[in-house]
C-alpha atoms as a PDB file:
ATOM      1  CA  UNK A   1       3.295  -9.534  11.786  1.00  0.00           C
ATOM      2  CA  UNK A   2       0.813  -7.534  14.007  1.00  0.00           C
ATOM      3  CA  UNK A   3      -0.133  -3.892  12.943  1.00  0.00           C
ATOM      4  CA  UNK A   4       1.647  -2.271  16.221  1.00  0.00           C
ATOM      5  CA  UNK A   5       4.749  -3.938  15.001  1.00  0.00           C
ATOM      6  CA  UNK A   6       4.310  -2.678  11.371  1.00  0.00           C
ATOM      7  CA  UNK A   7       3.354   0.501  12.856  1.00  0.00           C
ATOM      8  CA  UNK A   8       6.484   0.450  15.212  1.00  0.00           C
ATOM      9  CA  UNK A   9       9.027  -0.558  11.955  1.00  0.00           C
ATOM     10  CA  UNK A  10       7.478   2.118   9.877  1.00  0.00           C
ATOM     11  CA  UNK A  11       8.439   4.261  12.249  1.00  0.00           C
ATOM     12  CA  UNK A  12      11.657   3.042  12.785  1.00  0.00           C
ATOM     13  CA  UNK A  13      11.959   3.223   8.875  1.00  0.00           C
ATOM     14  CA  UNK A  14      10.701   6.823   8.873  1.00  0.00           C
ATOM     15  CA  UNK A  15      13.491   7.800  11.182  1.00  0.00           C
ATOM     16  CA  UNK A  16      16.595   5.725   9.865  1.00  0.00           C
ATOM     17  CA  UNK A  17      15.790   5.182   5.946  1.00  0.00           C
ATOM     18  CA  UNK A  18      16.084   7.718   3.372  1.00  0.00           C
ATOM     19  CA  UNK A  19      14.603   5.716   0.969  1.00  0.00           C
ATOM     20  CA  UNK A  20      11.534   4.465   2.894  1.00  0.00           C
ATOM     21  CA  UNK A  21      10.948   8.287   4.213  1.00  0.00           C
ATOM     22  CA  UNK A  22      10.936   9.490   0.559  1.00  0.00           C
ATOM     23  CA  UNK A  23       8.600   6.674  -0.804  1.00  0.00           C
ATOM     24  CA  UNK A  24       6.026   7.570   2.670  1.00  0.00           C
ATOM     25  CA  UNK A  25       6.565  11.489   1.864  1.00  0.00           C
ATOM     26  CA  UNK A  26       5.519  10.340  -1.975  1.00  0.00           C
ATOM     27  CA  UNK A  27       2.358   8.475  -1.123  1.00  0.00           C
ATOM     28  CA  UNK A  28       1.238  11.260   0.847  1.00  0.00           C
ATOM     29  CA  UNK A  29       1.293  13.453  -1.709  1.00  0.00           C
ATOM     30  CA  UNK A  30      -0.602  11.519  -3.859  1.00  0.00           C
ATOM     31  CA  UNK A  31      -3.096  10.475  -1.567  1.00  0.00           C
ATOM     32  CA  UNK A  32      -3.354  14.298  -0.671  1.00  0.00           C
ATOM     33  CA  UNK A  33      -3.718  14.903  -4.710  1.00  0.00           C
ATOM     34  CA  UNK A  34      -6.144  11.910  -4.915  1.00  0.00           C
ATOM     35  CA  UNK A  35      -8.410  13.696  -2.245  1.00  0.00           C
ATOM     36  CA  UNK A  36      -9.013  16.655  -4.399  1.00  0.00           C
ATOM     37  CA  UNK A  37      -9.976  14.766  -7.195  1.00  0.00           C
ATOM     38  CA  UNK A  38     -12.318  12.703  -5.223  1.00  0.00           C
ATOM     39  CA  UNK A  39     -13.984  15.584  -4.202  1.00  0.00           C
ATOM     40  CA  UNK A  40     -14.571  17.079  -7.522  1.00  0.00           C
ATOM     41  CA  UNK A  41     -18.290  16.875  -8.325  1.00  0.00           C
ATOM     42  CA  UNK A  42     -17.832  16.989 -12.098  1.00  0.00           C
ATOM     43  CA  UNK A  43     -13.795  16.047 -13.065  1.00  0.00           C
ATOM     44  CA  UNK A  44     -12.948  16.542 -16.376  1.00  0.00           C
ATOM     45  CA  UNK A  45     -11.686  13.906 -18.502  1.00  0.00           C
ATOM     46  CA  UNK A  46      -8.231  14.549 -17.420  1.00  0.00           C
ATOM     47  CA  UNK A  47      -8.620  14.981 -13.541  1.00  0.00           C
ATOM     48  CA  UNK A  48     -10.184  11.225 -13.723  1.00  0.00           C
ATOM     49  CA  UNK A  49      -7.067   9.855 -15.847  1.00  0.00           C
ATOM     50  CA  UNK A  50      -5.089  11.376 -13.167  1.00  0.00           C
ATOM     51  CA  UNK A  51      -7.051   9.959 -10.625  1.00  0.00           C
ATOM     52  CA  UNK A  52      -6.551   5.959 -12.127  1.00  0.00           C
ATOM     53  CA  UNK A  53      -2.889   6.874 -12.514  1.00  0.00           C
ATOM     54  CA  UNK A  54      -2.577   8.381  -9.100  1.00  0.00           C
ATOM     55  CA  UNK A  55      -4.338   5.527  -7.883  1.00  0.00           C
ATOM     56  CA  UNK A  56      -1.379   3.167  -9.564  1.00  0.00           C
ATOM     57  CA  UNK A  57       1.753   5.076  -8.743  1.00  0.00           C
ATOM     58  CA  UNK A  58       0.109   4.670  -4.881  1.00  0.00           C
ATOM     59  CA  UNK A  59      -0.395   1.232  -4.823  1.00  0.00           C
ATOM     60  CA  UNK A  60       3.415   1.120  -6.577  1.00  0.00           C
ATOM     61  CA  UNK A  61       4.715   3.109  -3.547  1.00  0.00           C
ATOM     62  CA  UNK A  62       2.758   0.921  -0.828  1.00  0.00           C
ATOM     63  CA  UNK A  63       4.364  -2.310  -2.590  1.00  0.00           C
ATOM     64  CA  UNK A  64       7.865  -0.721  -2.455  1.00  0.00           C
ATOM     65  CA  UNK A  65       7.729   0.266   1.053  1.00  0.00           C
ATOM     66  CA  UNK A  66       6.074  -3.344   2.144  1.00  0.00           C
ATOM     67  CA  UNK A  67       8.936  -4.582   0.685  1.00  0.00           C
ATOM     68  CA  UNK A  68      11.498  -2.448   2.229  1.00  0.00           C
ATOM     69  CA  UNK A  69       9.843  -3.374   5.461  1.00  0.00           C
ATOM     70  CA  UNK A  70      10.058  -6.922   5.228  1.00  0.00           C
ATOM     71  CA  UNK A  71      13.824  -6.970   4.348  1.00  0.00           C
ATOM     72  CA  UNK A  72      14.654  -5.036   7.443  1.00  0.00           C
ATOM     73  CA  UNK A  73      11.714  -7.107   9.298  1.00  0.00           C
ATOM     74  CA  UNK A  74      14.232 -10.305   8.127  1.00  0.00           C
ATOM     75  CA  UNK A  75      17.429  -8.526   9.039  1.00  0.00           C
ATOM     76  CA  UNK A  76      16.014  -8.315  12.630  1.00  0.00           C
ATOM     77  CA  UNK A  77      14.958 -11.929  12.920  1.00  0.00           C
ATOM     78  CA  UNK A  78      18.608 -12.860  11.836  1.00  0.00           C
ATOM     79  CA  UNK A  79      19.991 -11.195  14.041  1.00  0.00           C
END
């Protein structure tokens, strides 16, 4: 799938899918959270736990909306 459709379907997601808008507002927020910590010159122990866990949960969000956009990405083919 090209990027301007992906870009076009998230979107359409963002508009018409509770679910997908939640998981995008999610990822935002971390990767908002994980920009702080980045920027810390000296985190403490905990900041860079949060960091690597941030850095998970993210990656678990991308995956979940990926997938949400390749059911509805096969739901338009069908139809």
């Amino acid at each position: 799938m090209e990027t301007t459709n992906m870009d076009s379907l998230k979107e359409q997601l963002m508009t018409t899918d509770p679910e997908f808008r939640e998981l995008a507002r999610e990822h935002g927020r971390y990767e908002a959270r994980l920009s702080e910590l980045i920027a810390l010159p000296y985190p403490s122990d905990e900041e860079q736990l949060e960091e690597i866990t941030l850095k998970k949960k993210k990656l678990a969000l991308k995956d979940q909306m990926h997938s949400i956009m390749l059911q509805h990405q096969g739901a338009g083919a069908d139809h």
